[in-house]
C-alpha atoms as a PDB file:
ATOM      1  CA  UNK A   1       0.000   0.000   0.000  1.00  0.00           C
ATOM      2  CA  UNK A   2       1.248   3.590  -0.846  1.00  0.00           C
ATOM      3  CA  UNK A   3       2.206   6.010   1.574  1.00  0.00           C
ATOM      4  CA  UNK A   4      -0.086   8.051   3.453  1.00  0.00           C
ATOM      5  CA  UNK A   5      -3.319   6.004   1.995  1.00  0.00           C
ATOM      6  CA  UNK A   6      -5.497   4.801   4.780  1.00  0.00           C
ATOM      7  CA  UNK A   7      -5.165   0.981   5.690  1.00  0.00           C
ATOM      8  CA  UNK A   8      -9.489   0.783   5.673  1.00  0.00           C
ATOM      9  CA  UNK A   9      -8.845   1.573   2.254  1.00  0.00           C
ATOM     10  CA  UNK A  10      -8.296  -1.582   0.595  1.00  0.00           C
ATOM     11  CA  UNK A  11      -9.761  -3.496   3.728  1.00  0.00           C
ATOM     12  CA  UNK A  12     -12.580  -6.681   2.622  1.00  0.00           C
ATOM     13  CA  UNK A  13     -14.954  -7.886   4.719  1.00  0.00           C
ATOM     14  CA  UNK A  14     -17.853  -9.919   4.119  1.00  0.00           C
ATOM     15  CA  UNK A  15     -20.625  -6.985   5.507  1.00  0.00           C
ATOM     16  CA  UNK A  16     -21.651  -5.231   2.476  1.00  0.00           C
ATOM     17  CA  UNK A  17     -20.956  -1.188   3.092  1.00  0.00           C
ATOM     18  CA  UNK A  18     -24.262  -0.456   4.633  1.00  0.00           C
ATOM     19  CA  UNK A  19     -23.618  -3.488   7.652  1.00  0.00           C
ATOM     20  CA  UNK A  20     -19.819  -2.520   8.190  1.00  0.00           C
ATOM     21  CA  UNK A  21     -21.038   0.876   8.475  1.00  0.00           C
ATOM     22  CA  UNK A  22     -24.095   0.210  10.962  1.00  0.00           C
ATOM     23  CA  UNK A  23     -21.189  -1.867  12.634  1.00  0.00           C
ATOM     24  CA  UNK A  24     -19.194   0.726  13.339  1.00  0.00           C
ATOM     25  CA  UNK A  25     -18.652   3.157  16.292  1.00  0.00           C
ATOM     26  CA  UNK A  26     -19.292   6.916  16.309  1.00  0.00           C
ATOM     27  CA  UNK A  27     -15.775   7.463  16.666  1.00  0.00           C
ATOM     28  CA  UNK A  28     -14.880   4.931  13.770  1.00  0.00           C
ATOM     29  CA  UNK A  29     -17.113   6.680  11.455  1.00  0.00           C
ATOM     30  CA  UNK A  30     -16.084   9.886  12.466  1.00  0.00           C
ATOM     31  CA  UNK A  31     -12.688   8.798  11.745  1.00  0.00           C
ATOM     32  CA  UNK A  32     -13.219   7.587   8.064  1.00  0.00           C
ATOM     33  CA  UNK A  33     -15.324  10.524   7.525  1.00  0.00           C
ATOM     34  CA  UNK A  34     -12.076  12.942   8.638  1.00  0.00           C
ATOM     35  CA  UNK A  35     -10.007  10.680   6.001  1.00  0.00           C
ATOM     36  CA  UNK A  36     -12.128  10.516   3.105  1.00  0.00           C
ATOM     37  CA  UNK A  37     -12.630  14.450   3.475  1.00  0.00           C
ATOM     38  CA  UNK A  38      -8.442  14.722   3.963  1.00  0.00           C
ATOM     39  CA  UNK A  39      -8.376  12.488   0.639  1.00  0.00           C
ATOM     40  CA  UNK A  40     -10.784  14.876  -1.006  1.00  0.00           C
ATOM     41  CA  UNK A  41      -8.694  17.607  -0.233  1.00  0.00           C
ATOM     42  CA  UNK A  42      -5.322  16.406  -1.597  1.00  0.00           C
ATOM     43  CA  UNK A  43      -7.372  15.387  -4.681  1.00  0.00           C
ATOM     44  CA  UNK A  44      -8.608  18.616  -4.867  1.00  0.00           C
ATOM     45  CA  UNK A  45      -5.546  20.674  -3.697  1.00  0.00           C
ATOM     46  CA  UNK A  46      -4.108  21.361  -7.322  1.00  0.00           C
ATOM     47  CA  UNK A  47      -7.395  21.399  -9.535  1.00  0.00           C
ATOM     48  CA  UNK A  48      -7.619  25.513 -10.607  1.00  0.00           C
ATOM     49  CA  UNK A  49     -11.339  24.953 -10.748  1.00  0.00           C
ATOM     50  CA  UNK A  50     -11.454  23.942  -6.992  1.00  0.00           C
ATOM     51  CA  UNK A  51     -13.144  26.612  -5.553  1.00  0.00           C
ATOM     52  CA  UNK A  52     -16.097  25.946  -8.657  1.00  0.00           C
ATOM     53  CA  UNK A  53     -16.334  21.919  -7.587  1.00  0.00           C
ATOM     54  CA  UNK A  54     -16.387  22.841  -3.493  1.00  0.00           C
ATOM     55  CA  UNK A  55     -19.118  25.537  -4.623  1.00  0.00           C
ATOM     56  CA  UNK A  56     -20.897  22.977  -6.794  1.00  0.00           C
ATOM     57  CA  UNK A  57     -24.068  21.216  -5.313  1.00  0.00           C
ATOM     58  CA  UNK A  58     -25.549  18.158  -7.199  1.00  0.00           C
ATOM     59  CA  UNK A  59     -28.956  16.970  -6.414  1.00  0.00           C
ATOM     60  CA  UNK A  60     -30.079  13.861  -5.007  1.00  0.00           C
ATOM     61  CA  UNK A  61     -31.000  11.000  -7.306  1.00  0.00           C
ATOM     62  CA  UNK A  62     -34.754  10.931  -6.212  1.00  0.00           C
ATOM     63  CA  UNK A  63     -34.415   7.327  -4.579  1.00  0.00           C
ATOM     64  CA  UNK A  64     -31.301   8.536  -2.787  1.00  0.00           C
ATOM     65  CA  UNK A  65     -33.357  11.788  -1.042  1.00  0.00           C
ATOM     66  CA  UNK A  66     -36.706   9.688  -0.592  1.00  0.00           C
ATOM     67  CA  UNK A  67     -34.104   7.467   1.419  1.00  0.00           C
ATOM     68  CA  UNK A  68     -32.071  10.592   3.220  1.00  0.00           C
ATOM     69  CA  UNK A  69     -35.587  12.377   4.331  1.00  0.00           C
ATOM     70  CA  UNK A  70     -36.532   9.032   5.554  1.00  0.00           C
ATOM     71  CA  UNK A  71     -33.454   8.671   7.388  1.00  0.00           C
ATOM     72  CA  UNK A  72     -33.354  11.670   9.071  1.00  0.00           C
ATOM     73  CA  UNK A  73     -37.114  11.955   9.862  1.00  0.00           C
ATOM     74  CA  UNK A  74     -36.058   8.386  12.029  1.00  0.00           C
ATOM     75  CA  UNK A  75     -33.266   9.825  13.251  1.00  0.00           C
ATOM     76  CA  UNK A  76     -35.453  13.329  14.514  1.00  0.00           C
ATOM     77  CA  UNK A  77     -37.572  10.397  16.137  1.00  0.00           C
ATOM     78  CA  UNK A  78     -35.067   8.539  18.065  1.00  0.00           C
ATOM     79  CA  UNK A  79     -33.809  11.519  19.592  1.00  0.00           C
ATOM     80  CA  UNK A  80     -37.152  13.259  20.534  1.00  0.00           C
ATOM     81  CA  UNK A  81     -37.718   9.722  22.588  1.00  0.00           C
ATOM     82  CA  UNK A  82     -34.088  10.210  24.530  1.00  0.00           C
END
């Protein structure tokens, strides 16, 4: 593996993405969160339109928001009963 390219990077497991991330801790996904946004970065470092692609926002496929609003409505749910 190169340098400075995370070791979760080019970890297998048999969950599927959705289970290893349900599996995880707050603190693990916090963690690959702060990586894949330090990856982003160094991708992004050199590009002279970078400032037009951090600007940019792309919609939701329609699926994809149906299952966000979902998500956080669940999530607004959870905490009210705390």
């Amino acid at each position: 593996m190169g340098a400075g390219i995370p070791p979760w990077v080019e970890h297998r497991d048999e969950l599927d993405d959705r289970e290893c991330y349900a599996a995880m801790t707050p603190e693990e996904r916090l963690a690959v969160f702060a990586e894949v946004c330090e990856m982003a970065d160094a991708i992004l470092a050199d590009r002279p339109d970078r400032e037009e692609v951090l600007a940019r926002i792309d919609p939701l496929p329609p699926d994809a928001e149906r299952t966000w609003l979902r998500l956080v409505g669940e999530s607004m749910r959870e905490r009210a009963t705390r």
